[in-house]
C-alpha atoms as a PDB file:
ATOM      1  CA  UNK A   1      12.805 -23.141  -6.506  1.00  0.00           C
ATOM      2  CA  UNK A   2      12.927 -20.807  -3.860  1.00  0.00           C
ATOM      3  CA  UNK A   3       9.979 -18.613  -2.765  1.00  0.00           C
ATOM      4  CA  UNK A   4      10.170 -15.329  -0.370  1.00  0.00           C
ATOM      5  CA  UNK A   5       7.017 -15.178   1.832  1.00  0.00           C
ATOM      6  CA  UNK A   6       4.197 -12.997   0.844  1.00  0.00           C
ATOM      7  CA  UNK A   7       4.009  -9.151   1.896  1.00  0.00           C
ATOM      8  CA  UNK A   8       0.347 -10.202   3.089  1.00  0.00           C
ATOM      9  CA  UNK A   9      -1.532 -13.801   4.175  1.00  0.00           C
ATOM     10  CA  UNK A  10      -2.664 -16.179   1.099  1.00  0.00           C
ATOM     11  CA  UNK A  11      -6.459 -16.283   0.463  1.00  0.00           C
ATOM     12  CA  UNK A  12      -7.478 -19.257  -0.408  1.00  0.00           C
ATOM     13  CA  UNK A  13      -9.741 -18.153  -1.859  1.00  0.00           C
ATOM     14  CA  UNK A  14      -7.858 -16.290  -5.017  1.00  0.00           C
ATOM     15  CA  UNK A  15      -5.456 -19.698  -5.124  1.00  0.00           C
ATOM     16  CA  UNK A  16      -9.057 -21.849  -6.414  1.00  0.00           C
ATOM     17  CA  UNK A  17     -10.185 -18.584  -8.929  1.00  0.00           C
ATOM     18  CA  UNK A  18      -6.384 -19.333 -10.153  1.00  0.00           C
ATOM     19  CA  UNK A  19      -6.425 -23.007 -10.254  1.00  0.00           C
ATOM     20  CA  UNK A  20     -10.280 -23.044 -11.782  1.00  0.00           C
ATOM     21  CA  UNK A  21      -8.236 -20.152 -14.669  1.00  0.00           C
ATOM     22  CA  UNK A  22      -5.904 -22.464 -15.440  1.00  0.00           C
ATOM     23  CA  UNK A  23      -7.358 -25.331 -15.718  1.00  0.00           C
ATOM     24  CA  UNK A  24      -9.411 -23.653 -18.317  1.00  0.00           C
ATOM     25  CA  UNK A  25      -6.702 -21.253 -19.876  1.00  0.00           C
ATOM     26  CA  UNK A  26      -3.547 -22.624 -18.866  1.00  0.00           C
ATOM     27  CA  UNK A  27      -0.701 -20.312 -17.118  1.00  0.00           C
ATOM     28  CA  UNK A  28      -1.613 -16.722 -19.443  1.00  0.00           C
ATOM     29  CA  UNK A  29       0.572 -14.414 -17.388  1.00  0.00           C
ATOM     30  CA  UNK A  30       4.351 -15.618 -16.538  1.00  0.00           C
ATOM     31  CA  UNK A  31       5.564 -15.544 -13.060  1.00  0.00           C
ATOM     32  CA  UNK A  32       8.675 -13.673 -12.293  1.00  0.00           C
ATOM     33  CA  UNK A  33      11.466 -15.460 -11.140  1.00  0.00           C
ATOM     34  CA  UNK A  34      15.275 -14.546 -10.240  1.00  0.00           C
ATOM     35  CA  UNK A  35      18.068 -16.570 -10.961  1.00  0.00           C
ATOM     36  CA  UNK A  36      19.739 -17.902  -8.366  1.00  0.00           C
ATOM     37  CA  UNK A  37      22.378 -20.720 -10.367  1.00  0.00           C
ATOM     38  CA  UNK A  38      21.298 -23.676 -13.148  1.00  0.00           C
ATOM     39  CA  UNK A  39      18.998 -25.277 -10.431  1.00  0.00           C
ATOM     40  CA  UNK A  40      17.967 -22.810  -8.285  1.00  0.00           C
ATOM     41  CA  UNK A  41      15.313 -19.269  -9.220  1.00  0.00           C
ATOM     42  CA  UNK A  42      13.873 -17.281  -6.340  1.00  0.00           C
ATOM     43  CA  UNK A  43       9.729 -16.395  -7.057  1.00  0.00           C
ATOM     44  CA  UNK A  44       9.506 -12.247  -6.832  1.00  0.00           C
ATOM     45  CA  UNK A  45       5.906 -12.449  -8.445  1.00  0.00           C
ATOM     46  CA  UNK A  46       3.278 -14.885  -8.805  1.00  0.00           C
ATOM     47  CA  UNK A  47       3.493 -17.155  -5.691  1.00  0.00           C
ATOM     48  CA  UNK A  48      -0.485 -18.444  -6.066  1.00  0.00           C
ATOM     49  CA  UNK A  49       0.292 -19.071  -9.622  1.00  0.00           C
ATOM     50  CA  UNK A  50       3.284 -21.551  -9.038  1.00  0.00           C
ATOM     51  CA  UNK A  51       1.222 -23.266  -5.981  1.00  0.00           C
ATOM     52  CA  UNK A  52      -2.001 -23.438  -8.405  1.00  0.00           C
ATOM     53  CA  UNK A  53       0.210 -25.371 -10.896  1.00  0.00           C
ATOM     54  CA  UNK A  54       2.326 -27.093  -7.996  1.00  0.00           C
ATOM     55  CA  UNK A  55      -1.066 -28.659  -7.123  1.00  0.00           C
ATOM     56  CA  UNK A  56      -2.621 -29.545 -10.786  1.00  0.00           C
ATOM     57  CA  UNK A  57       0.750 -31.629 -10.547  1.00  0.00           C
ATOM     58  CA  UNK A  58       2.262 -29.142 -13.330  1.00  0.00           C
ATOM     59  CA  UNK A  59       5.592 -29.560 -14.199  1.00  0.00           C
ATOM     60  CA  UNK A  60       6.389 -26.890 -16.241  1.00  0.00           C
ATOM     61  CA  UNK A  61       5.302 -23.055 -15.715  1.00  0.00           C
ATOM     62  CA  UNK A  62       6.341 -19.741 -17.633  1.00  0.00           C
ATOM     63  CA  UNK A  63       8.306 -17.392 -16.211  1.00  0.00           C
ATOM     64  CA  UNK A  64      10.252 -14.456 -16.655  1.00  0.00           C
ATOM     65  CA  UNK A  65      14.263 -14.674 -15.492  1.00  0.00           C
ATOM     66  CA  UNK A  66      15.881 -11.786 -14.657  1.00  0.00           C
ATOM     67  CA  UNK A  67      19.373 -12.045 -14.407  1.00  0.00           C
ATOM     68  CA  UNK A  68      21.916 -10.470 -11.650  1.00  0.00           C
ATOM     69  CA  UNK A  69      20.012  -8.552  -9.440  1.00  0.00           C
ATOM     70  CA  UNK A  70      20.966  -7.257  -5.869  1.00  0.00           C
ATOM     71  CA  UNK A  71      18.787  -7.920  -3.205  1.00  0.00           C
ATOM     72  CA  UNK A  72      17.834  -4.809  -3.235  1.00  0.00           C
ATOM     73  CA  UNK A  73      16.659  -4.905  -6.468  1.00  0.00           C
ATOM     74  CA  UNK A  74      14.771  -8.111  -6.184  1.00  0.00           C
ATOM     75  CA  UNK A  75      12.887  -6.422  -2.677  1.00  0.00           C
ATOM     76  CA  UNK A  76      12.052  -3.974  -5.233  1.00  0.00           C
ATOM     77  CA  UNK A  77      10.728  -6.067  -8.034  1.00  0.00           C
ATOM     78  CA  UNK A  78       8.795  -7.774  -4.981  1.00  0.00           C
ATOM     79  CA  UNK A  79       7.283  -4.607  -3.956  1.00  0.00           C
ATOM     80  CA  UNK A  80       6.330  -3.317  -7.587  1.00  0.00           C
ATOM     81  CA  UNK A  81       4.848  -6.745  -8.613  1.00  0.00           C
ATOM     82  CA  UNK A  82       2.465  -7.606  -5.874  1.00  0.00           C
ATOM     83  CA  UNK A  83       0.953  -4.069  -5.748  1.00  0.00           C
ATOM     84  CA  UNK A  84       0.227  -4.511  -9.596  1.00  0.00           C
ATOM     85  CA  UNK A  85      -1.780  -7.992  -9.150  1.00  0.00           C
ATOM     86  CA  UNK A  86      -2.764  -7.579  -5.701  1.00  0.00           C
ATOM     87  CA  UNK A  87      -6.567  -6.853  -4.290  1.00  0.00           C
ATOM     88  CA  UNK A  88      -6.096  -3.626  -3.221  1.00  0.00           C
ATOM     89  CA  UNK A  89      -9.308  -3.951  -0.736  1.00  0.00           C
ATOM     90  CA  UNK A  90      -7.895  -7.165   1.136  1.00  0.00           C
ATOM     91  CA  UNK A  91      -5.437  -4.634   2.290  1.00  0.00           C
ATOM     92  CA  UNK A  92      -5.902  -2.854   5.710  1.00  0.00           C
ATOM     93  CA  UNK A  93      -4.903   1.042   5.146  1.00  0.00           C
ATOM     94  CA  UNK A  94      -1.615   0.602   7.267  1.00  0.00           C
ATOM     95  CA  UNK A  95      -0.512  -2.083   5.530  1.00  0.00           C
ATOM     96  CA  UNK A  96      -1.272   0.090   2.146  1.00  0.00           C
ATOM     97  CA  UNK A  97       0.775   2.970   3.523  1.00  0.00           C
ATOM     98  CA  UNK A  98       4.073   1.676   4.468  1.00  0.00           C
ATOM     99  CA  UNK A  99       4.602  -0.754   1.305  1.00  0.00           C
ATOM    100  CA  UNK A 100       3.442   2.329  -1.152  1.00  0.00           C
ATOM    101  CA  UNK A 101       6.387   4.214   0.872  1.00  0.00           C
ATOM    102  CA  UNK A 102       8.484   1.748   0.469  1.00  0.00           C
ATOM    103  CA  UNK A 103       8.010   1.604  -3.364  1.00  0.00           C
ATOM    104  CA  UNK A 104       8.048   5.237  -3.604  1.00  0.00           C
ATOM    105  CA  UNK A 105      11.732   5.322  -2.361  1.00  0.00           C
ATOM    106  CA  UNK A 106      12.575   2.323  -4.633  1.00  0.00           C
ATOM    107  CA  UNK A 107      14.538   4.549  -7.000  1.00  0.00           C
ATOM    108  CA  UNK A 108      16.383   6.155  -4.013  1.00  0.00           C
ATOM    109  CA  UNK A 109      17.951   2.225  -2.818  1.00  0.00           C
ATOM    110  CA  UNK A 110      18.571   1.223  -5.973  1.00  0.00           C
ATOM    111  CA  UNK A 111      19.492   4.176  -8.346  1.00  0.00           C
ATOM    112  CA  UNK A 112      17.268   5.388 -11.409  1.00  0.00           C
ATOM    113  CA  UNK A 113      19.431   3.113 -14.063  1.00  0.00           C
ATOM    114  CA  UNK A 114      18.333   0.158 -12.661  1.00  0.00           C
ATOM    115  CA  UNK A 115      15.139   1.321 -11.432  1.00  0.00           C
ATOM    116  CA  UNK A 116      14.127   2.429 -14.838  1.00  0.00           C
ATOM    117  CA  UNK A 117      14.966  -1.233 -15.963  1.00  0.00           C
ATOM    118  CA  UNK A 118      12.841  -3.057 -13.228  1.00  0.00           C
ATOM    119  CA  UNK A 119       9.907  -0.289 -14.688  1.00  0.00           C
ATOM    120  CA  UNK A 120       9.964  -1.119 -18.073  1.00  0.00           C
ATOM    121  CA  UNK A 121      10.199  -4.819 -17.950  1.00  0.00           C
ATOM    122  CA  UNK A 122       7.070  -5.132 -15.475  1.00  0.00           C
ATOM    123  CA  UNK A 123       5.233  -2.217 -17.486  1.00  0.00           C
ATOM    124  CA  UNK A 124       5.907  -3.876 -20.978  1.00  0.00           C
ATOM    125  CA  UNK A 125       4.105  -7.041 -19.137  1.00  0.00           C
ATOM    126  CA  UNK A 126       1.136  -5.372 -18.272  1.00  0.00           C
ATOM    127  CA  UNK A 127       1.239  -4.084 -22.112  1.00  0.00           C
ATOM    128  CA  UNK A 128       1.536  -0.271 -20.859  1.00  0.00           C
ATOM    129  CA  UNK A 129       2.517   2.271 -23.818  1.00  0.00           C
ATOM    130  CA  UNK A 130       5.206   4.957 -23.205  1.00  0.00           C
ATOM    131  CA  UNK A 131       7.267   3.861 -20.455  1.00  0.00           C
ATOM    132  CA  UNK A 132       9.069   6.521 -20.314  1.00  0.00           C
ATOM    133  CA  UNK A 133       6.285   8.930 -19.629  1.00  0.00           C
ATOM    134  CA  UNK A 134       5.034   6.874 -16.458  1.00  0.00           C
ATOM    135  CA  UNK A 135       5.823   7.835 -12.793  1.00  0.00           C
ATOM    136  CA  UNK A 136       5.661   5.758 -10.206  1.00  0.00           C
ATOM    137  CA  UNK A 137       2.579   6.596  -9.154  1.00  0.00           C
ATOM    138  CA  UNK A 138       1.228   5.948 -12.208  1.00  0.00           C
ATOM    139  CA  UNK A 139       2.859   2.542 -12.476  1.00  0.00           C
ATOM    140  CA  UNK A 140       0.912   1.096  -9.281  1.00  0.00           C
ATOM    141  CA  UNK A 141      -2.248   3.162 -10.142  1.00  0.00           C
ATOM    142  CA  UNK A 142      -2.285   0.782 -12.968  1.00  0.00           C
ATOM    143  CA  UNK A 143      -4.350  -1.679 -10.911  1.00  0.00           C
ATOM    144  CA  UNK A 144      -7.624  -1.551 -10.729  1.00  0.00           C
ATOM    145  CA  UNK A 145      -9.295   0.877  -8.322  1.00  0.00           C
ATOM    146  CA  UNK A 146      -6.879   3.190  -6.795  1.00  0.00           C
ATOM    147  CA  UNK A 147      -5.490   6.327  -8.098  1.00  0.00           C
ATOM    148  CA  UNK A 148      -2.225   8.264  -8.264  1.00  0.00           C
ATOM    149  CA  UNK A 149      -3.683  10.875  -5.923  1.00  0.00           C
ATOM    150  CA  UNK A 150      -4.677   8.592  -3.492  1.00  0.00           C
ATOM    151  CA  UNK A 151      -1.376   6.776  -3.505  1.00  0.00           C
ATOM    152  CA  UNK A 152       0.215  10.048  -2.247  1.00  0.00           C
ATOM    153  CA  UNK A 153      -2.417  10.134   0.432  1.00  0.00           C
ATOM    154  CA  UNK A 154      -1.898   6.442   1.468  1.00  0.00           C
ATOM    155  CA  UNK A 155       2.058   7.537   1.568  1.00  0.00           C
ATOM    156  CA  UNK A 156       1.257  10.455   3.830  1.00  0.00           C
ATOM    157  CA  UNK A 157      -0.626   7.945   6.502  1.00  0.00           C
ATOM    158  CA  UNK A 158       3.065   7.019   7.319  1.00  0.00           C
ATOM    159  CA  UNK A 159       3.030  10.503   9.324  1.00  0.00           C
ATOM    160  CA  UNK A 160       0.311   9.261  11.793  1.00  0.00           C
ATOM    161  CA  UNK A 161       1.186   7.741  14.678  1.00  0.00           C
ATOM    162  CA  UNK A 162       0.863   4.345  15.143  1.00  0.00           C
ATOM    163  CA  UNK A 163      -2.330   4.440  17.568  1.00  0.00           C
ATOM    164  CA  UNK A 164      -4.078   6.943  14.906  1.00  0.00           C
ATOM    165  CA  UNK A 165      -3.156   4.590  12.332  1.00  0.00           C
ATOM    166  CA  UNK A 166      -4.646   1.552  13.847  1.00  0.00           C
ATOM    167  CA  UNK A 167      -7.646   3.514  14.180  1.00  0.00           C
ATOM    168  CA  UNK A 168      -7.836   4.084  10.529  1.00  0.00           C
ATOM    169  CA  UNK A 169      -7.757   0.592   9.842  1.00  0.00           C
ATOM    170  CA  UNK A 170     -10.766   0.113  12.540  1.00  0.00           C
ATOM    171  CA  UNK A 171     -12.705   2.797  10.765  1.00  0.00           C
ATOM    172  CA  UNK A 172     -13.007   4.560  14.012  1.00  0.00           C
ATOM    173  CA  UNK A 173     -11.149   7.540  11.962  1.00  0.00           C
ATOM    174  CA  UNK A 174     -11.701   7.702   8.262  1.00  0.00           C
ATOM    175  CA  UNK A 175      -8.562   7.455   5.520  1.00  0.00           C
ATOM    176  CA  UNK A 176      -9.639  11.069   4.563  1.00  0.00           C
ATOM    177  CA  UNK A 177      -9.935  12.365   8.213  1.00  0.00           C
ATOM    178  CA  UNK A 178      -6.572   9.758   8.655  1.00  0.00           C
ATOM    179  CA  UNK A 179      -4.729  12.071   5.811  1.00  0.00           C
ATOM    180  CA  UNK A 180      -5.745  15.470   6.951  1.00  0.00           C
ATOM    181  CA  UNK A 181      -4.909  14.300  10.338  1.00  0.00           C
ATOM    182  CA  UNK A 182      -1.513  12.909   9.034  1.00  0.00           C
ATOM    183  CA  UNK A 183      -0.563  16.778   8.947  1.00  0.00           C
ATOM    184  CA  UNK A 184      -0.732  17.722  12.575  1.00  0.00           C
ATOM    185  CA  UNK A 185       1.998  18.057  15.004  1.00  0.00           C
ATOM    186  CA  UNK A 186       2.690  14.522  16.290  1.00  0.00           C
ATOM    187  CA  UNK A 187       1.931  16.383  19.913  1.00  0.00           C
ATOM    188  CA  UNK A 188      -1.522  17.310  19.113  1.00  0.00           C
ATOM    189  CA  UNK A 189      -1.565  13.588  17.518  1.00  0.00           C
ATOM    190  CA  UNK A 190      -0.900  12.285  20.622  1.00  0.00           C
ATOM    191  CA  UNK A 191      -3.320  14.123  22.726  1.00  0.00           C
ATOM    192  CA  UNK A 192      -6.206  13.474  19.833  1.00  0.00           C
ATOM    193  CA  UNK A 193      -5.454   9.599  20.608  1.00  0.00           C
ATOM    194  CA  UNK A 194      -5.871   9.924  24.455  1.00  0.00           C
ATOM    195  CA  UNK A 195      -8.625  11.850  24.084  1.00  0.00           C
ATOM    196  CA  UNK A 196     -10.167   9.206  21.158  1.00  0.00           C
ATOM    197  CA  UNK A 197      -9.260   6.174  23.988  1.00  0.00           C
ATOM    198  CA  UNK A 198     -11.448   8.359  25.994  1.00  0.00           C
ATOM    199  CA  UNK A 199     -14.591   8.030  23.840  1.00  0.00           C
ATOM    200  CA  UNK A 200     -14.484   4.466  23.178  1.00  0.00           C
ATOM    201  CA  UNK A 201     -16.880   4.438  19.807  1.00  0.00           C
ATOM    202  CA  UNK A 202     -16.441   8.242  18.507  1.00  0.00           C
ATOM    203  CA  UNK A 203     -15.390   9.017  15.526  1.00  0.00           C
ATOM    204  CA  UNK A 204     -12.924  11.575  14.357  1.00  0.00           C
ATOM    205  CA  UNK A 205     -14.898  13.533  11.538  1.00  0.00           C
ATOM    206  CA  UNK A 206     -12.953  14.703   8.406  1.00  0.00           C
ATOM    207  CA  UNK A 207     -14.013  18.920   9.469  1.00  0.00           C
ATOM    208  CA  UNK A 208     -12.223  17.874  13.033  1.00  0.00           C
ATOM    209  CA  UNK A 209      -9.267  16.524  11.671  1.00  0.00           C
ATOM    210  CA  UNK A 210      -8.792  19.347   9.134  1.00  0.00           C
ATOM    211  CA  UNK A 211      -8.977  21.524  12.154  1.00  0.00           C
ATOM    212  CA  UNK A 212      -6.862  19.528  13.991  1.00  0.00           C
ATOM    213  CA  UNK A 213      -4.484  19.824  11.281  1.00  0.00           C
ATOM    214  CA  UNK A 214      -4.447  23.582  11.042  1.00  0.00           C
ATOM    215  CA  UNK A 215      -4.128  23.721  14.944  1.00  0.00           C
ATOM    216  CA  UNK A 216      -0.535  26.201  16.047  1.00  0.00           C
ATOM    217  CA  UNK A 217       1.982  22.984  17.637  1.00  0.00           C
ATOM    218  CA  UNK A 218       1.799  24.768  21.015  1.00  0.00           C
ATOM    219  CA  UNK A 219      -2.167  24.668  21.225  1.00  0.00           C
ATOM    220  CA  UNK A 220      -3.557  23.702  24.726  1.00  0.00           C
ATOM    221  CA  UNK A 221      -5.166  20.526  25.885  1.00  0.00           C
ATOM    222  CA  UNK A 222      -8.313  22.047  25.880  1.00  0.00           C
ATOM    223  CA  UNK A 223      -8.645  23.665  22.688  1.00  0.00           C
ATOM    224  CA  UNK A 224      -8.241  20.072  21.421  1.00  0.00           C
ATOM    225  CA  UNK A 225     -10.597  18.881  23.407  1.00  0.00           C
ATOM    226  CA  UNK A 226     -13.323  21.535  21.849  1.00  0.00           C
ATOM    227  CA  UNK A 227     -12.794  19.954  18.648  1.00  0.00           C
ATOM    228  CA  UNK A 228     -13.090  16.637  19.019  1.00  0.00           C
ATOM    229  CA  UNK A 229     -15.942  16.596  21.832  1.00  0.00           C
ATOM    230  CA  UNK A 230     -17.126  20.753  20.331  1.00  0.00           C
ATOM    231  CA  UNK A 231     -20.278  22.486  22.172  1.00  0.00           C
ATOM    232  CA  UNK A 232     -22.919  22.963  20.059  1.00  0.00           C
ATOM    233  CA  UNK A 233     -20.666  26.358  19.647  1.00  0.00           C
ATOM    234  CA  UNK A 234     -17.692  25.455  18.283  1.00  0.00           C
ATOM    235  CA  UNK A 235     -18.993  22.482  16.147  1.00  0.00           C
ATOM    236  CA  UNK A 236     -20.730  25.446  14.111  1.00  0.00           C
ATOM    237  CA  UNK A 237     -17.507  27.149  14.111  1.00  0.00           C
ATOM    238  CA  UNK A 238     -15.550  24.152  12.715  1.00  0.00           C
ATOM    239  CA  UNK A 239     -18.278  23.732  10.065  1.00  0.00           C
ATOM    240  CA  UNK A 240     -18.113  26.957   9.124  1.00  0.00           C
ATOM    241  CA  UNK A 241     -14.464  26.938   8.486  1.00  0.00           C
ATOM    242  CA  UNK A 242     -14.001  23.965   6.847  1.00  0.00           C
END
């Protein structure tokens, strides 16, 4: 059986929880598999399940064939699979971002027909009611913890350049502060990262990057500056406007 490689590293950690499940339970939930020929089915979900069972010394496992499926389809049953069952606070904010945009323009690749398909077969496995009234936001705010409105604001990190985004996964600027920030001109991005490379430890505040946000594209160097390193003058100012 063929396996593609996880979006994100194992954790060895999940793998014993599984194995300690189903010794217990057995296999409850089926992987997903895609047929390749009579002797050959490529894993899209459920990679730690087939390695738990792999080593019990399991020969059999349940699983759930789908049948002729592009590539592109199969990178998209992937994608929708592992953000239903995955720990969504393993995941660095970056990483969150770009595979929520990829999913998000699933139905584009693929077209709704078969997109629609893919939905309802992973939906009716989570026992979801009325399919049909589910977006896709809705469909990965299924798991535990996250909601549709903050899957749009994990899409809109994708507009951050890469510096700003690696901050937000260091903390050193907050996902709120990251979104509102995620709506500047990539300019006055770039100048907010020199001048946060500057500071070493500082912190972007959610009030700066709002004003940041709100900034004209053409704003100087030094207005910039203000905001992130503000008087005791313009600080009040930002505060008061946002």
């Amino acid at each position: 059986m063929q396996s593609r490689k996880p979006i994100a590293k194992k954790f060895k950690k999940k793998v014993k929880e599984i194995l300690k499940s189903i010794r217990k339970n057995g296999v409850r939930e089926p992987i997903i598999v895609r047929y390749i020929d009579d002797f050959n089915y490529e894993i899209l979900a459920g990679h730690n399940r087939a390695k738990a069972c792999r080593e019990l010394g399991l020969k059999d496992i349940k699983a759930i064939v789908l049948y002729n499926l592009t590539d592109e389809e199969s990178e998209g049953v992937y994608i929708e699979s592992n953000l239903v069952r995955r720990d969504m606070s393993q995941r660095p904010p970056s990483e969150l971002a770009k595979v929520f945009k990829s999913y998000m323009e699933l139905k584009d690749t693929i077209g709704e027909k078969k997109y629609e398909e893919i939905r309802y077969n992973l939906a009716h496995e989570k026992n979801m009611i009325d399919t049909k009234k589910l977006s896709t936001r809705d469909i990965i705010a299924y798991h535990p913890g996250i909601s549709a409105r903050n899957i749009a604001n994990y899409v809109r990190l994708n507009n951050l350049i890469d510096p700003l985004l690696e901050k937000v996964d260091k903390d050193r600027i907050s996902f709120r502060a990251g979104v509102e920030l995620s709506f500047a001109d990539k300019r006055i991005q770039e100048i907010t990262n020199e001048i946060l490379d500057e500071l070493e430890e500082r912190k972007l505040s959610i009030a700066q990057a709002r004003a940041l946000r709100y900034l004209e594209k053409d704003a100087s160097n030094e207005r910039i500056r203000r905001i992130i390193i503000p008087t005791k003058e313009s600080e009040s100012n930002v505060m008061q406007l946002y």
